[in-house]
Protein backbone atom coordinates (compact mmCIF):
# COMPACT_ATOMS: atom_id res chain seq x y z
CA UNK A 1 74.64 156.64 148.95
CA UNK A 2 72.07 158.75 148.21
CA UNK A 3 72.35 158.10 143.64
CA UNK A 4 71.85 154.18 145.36
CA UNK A 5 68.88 155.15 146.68
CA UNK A 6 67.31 157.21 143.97
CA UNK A 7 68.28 154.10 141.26
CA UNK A 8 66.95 151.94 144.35
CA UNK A 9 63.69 153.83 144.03
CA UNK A 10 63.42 154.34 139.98
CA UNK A 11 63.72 150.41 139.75
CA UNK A 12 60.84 149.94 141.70
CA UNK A 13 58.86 152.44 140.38
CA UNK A 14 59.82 150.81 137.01
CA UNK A 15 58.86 147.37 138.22
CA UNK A 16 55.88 148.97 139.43
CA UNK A 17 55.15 150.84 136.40
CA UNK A 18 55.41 147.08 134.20
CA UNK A 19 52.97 145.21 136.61
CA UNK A 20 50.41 147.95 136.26
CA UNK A 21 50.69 147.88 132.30
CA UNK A 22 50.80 143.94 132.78
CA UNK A 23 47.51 144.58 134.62
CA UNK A 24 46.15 146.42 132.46
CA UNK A 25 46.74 144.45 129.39
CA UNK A 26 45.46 141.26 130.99
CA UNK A 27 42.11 143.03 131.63
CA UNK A 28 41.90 144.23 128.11
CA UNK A 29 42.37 140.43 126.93
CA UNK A 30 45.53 141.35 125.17
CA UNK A 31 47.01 137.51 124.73
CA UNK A 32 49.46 136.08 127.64
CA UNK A 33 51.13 133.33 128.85
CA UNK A 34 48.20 132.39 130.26
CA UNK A 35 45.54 132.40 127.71
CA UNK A 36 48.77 130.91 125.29
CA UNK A 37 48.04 127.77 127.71
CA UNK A 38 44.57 127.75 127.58
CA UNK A 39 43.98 128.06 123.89
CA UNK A 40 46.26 125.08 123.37
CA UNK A 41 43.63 122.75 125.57
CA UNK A 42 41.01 123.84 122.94
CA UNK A 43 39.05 126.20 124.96
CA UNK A 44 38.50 129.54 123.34
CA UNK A 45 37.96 132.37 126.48
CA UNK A 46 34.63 134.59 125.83
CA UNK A 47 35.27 138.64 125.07
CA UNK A 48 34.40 140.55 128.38
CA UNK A 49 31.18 141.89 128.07
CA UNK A 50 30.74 145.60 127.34
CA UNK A 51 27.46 147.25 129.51
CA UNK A 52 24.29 147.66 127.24
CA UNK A 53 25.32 144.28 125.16
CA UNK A 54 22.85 141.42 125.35
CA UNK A 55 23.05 138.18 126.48
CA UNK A 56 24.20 135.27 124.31
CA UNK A 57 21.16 133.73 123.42
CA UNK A 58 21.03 129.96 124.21
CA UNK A 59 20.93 128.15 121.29
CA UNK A 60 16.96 126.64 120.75
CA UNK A 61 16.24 122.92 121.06
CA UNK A 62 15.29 121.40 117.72
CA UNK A 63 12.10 119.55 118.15
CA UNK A 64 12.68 116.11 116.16
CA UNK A 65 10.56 115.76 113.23
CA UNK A 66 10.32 112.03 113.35
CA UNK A 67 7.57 112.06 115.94
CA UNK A 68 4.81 113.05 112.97
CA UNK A 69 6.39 110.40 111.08
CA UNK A 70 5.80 107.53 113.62
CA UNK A 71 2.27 108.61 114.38
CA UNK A 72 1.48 108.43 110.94
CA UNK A 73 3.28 105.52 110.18
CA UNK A 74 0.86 103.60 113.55
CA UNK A 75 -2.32 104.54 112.15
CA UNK A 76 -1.38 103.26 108.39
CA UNK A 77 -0.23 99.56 110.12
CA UNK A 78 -3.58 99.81 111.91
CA UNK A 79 -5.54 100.22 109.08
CA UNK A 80 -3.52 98.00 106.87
CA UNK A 81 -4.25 95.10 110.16
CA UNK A 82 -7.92 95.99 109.88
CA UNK A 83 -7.57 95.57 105.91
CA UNK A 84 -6.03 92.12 106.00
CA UNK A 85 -8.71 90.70 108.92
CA UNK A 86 -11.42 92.04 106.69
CA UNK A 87 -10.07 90.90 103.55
CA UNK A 88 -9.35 87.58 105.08
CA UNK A 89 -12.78 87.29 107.04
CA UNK A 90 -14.31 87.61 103.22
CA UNK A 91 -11.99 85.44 101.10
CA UNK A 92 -14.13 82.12 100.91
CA UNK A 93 -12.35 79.98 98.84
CA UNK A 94 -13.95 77.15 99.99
CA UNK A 95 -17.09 78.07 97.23
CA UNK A 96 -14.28 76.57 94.61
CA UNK A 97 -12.98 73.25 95.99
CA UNK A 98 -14.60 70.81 93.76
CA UNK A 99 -15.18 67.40 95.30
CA UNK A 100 -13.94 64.42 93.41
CA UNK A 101 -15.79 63.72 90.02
CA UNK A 102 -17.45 67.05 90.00
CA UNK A 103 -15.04 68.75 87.19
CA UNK A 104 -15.75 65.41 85.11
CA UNK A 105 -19.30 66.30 85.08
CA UNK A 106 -18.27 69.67 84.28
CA UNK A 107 -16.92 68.36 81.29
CA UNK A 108 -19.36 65.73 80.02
CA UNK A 109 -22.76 67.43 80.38
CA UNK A 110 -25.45 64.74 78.60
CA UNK A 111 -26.05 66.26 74.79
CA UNK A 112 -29.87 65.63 76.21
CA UNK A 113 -29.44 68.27 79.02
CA UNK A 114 -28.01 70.69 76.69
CA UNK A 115 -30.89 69.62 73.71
CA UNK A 116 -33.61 70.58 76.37
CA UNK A 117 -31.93 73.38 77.68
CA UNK A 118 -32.39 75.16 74.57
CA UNK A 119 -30.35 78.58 73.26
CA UNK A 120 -31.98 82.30 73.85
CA UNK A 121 -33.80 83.65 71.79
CA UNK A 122 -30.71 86.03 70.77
CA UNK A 123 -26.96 85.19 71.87
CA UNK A 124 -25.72 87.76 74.34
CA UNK A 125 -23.03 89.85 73.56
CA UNK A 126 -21.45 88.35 70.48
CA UNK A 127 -19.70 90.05 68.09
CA UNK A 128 -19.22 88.89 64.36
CA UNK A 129 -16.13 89.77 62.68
CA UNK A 130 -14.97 91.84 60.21
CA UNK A 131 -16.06 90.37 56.74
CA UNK A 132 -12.55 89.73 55.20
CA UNK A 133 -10.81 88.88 58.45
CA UNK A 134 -8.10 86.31 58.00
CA UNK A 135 -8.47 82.79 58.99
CA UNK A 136 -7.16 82.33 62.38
CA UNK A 137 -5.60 79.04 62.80
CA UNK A 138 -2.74 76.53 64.17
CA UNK A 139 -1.70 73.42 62.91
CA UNK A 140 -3.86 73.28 60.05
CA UNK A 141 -6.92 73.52 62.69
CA UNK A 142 -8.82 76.84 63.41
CA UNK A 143 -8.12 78.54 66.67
CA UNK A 144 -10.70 79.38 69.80
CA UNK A 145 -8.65 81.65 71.87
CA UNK A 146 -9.72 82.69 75.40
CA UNK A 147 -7.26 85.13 77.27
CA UNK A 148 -8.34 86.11 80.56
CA UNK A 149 -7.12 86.45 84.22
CA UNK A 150 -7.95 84.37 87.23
CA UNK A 151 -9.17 87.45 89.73
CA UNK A 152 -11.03 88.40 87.24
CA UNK A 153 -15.01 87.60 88.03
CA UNK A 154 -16.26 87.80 84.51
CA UNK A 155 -13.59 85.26 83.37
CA UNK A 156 -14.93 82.89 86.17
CA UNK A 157 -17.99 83.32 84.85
CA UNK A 158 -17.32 83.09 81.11
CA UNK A 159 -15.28 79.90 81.79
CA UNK A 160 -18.49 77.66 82.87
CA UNK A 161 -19.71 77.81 79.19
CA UNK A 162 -16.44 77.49 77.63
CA UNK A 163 -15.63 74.22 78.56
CA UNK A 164 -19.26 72.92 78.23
CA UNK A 165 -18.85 73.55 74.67
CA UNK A 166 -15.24 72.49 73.90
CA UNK A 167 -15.79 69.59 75.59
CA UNK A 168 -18.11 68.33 72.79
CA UNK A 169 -15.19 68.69 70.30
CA UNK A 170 -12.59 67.23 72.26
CA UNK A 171 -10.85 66.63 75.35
CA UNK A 172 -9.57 68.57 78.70
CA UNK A 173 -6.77 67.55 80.98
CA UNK A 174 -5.65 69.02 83.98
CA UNK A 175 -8.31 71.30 85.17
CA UNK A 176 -8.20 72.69 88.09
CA UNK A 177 -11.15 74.30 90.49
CA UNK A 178 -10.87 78.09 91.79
CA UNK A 179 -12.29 81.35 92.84
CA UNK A 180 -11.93 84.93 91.62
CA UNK A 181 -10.68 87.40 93.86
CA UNK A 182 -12.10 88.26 97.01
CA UNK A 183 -13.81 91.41 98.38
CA UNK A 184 -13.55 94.37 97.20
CA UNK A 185 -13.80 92.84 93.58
CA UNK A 186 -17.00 92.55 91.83
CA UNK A 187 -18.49 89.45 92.30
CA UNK A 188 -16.42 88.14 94.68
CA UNK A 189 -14.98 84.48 95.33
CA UNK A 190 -16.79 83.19 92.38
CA UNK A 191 -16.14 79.32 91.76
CA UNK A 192 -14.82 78.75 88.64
CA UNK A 193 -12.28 76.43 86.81
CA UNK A 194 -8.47 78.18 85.30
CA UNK A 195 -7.19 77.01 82.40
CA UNK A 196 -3.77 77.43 83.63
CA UNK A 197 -1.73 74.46 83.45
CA UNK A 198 -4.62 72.29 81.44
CA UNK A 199 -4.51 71.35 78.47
CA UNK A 200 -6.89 70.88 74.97
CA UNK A 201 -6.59 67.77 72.69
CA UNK A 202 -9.18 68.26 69.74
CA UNK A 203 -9.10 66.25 66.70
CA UNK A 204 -11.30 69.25 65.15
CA UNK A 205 -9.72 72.55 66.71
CA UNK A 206 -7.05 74.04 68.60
CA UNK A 207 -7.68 76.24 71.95
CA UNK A 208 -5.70 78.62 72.58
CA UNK A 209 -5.64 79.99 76.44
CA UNK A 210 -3.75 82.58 78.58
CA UNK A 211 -4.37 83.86 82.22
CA UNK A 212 -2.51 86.34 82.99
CA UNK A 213 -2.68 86.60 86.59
CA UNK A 214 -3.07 84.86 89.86
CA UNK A 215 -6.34 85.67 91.94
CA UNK A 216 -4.24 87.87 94.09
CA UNK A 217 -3.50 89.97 90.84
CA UNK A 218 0.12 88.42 90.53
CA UNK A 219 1.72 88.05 87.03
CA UNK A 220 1.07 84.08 85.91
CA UNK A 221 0.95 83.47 82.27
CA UNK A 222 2.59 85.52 79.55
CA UNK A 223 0.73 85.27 76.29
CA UNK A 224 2.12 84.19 73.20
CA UNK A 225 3.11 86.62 70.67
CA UNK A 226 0.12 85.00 68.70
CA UNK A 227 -2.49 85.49 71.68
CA UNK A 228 -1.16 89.33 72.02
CA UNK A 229 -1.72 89.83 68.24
CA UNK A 230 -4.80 88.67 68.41
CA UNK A 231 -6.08 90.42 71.27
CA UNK A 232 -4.87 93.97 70.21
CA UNK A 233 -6.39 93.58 66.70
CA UNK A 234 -9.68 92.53 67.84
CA UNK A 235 -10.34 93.67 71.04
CA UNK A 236 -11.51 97.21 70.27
CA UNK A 237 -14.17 99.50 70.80
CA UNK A 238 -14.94 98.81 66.53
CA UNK A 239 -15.30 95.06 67.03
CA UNK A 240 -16.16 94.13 70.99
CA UNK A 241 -17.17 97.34 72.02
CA UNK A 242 -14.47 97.13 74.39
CA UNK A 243 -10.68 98.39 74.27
CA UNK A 244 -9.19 95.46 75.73
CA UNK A 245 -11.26 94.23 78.99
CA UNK A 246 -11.24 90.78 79.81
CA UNK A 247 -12.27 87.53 79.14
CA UNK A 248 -11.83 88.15 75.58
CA UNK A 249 -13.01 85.26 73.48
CA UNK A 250 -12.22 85.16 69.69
CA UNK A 251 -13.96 82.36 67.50
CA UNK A 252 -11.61 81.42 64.46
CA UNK A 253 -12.20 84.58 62.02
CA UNK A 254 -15.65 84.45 62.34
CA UNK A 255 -16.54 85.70 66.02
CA UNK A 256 -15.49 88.00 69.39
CA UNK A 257 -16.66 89.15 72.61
CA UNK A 258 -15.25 90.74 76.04
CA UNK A 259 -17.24 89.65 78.54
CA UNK A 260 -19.66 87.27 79.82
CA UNK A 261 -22.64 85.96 77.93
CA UNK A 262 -25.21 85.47 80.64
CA UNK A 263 -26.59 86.43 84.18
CA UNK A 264 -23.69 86.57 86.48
CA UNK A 265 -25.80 86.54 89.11
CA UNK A 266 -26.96 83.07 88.47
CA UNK A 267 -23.88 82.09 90.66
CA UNK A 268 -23.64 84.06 93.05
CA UNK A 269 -23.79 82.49 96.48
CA UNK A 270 -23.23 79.12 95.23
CA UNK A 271 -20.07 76.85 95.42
CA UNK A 272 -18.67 74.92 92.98
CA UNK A 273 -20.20 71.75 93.39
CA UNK A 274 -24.04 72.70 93.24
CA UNK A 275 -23.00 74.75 90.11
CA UNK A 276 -22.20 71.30 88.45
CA UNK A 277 -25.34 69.60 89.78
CA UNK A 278 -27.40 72.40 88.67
CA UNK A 279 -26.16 72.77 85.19
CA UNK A 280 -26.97 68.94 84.78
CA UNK A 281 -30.46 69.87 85.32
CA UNK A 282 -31.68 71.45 82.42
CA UNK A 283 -34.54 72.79 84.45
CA UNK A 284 -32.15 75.05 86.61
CA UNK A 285 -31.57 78.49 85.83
CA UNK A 286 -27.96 77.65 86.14
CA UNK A 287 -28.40 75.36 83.49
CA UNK A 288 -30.66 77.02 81.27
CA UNK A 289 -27.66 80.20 81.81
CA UNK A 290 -24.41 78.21 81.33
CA UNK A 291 -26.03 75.81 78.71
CA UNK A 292 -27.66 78.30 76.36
CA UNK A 293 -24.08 80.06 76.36
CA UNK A 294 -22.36 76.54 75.63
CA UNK A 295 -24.97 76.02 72.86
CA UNK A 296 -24.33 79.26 70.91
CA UNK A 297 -20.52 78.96 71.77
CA UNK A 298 -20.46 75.08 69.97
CA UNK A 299 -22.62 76.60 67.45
CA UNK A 300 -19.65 79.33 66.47
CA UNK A 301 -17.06 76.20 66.96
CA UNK A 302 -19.23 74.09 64.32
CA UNK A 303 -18.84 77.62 61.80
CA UNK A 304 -15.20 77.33 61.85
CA UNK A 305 -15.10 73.56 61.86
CA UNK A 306 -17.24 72.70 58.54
CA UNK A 307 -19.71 71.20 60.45
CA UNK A 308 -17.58 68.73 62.21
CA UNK A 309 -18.34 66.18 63.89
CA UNK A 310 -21.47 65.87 62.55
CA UNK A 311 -23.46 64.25 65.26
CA UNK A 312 -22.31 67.74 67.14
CA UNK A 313 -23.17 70.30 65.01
CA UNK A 314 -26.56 68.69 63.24
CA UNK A 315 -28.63 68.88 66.46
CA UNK A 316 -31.52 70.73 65.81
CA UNK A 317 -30.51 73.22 69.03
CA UNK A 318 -27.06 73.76 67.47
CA UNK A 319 -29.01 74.51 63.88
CA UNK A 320 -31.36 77.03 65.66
CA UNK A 321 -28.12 78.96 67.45
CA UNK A 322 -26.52 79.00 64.32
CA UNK A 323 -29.40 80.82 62.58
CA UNK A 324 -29.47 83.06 65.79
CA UNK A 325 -25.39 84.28 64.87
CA UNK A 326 -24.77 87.64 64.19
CA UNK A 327 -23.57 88.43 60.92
CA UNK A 328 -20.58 90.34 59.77
């Protein structure tokens, strides 16, 4: 009776003894049945804290970095929508409609107008070629080449005189009014013909014409391998003083310029319409401008063209501009 009691008592000393080191395992976070479970639902239970550790810290909020971004991405719409109302506000294409008729007067100016207009005393900026330079020509006809731009102000303004004088050798189809480009550019919205899409019939010479770009600065024309030769070659600092601005204007073999050859103020403020009266007024500044640059241009064409035709080039104006030429 009394061994049954002592085993009676061991055992639960023993049972006692396995729940204490049960106990004591569980606070040590030795691994049990119980974290077993847990673990397998994915959560993961923290190490007890010892005293003197720190806190966790809580991980920091990142500020988002887009907020810069936006703001500066506002202001540069604003100021782009300030941009286009001013730009807008500015670009007065109207100055280049031309009514009906008025680019046939352009292109038959009275020889008398011209006669009493006169030439300068000295053609402005003109260039004579190279002595030796190689006959520039197509067909079996010599070649006036103009390659230029249309938002280009000096072109628009180079253009006026151009057509006066071609016009007296032969015949121009398809012209069509414009402006250069608006404000900021020099000169702005300055009335003006392009010579894109027109074309030259001449029984005397060929003209050869590129513009490269739209008003808004868009690619338009692609010159011809021709055109491109002819512009690299000659359109240096050696020969136009320039190294390749535009209009460039090339004269057979015998003349070249970059630029325009008179006041480009004379049409500023105007639109196309009292250009063309004005220039048929040979009283007009306009005229005296535009026409005294037509005279010495038709006085380079009658160089290249032997003189022909003959009741062109034997004016006494066109005789006085041709002894006004620079010389290679």
């Amino acid at each position: 009776m009394a061994n049954r009691k002592r085993k009676s008592t061991a055992a639960k000393q023993r049972a006692k003894a396995r729940q204490q080191q049960r106990a004591a395992a569980a606070a040590q976070g030795t691994p049990g049945a119980s974290n077993q479970a847990s673990s397998s639902s994915g959560w993961q239970p923290q190490a007890a804290r010892r005293p003197g550790d720190r806190a966790p810290r809580r991980p920091q909020r990142r500020r988002s970095s887009r907020t810069p971004w936006l703001l500066i991405g506002g202001v540069v719409v604003v100021v782009a929508f300030f941009v286009v109302m001013f730009v807008t506000k500015n670009d007065n294409t109207e100055r280049g409609n031309a009514s009906a008729g008025s680019i046939e007067k352009l292109t038959s100016v009275p020889a008398a107008t011209l006669e009493d207009v006169g030439v300068p005393a000295q053609p402005s900026n003109v260039n004579a070629l190279p002595s030796g330079t190689p006959a520039v020509e197509q067909d079996g006809k010599p070649v006036l080449l103009y390659f230029g731009a249309e938002y280009c102000p000096f072109c628009a303004v180079e253009r006026w005189p151009v057509v006066v004088a071609l016009s007296r050798f032969g015949t121009f189809s398809d012209l069509k009014s414009t402006t250069s480009a608006p404000a900021p550019e020099t000169l702005p919205n300055t009335p003006t013909v392009t010579f894109h899409g027109s074309s030259y019939a001449s029984d005397y010479l060929v003209f050869s014409s590129v513009e490269t770009a739209t008003r808004d600065g868009n690619p338009l024309g692609t010159p011809t391998a021709f055109q491109q030769q002819l512009f690299d070659r000659y359109n240096v600092e050696a020969v136009t003083g320039s190294s390749g601005a535009i209009p460039f204007v090339m004269v057979g073999n015998r003349y070249a310029w970059a630029g325009s050859q008179y006041d480009t103020g004379l049409l500023e403020g105007k639109n196309f319409d009292q250009i063309v009266t004005a220039l048929r007024d040979p009283k007009t500044d306009i005229a005296k401008g535009i026409g005294g640059a037509a005279n010495y241009i038709t006085a380079m064409i009658c160089q290249i063209t032997n003189g022909q035709p003959a009741d062109v080039c034997s004016s006494a104006v066109i005789q006085q501009a041709q002894g006004a030429l620079p010389t290679a």
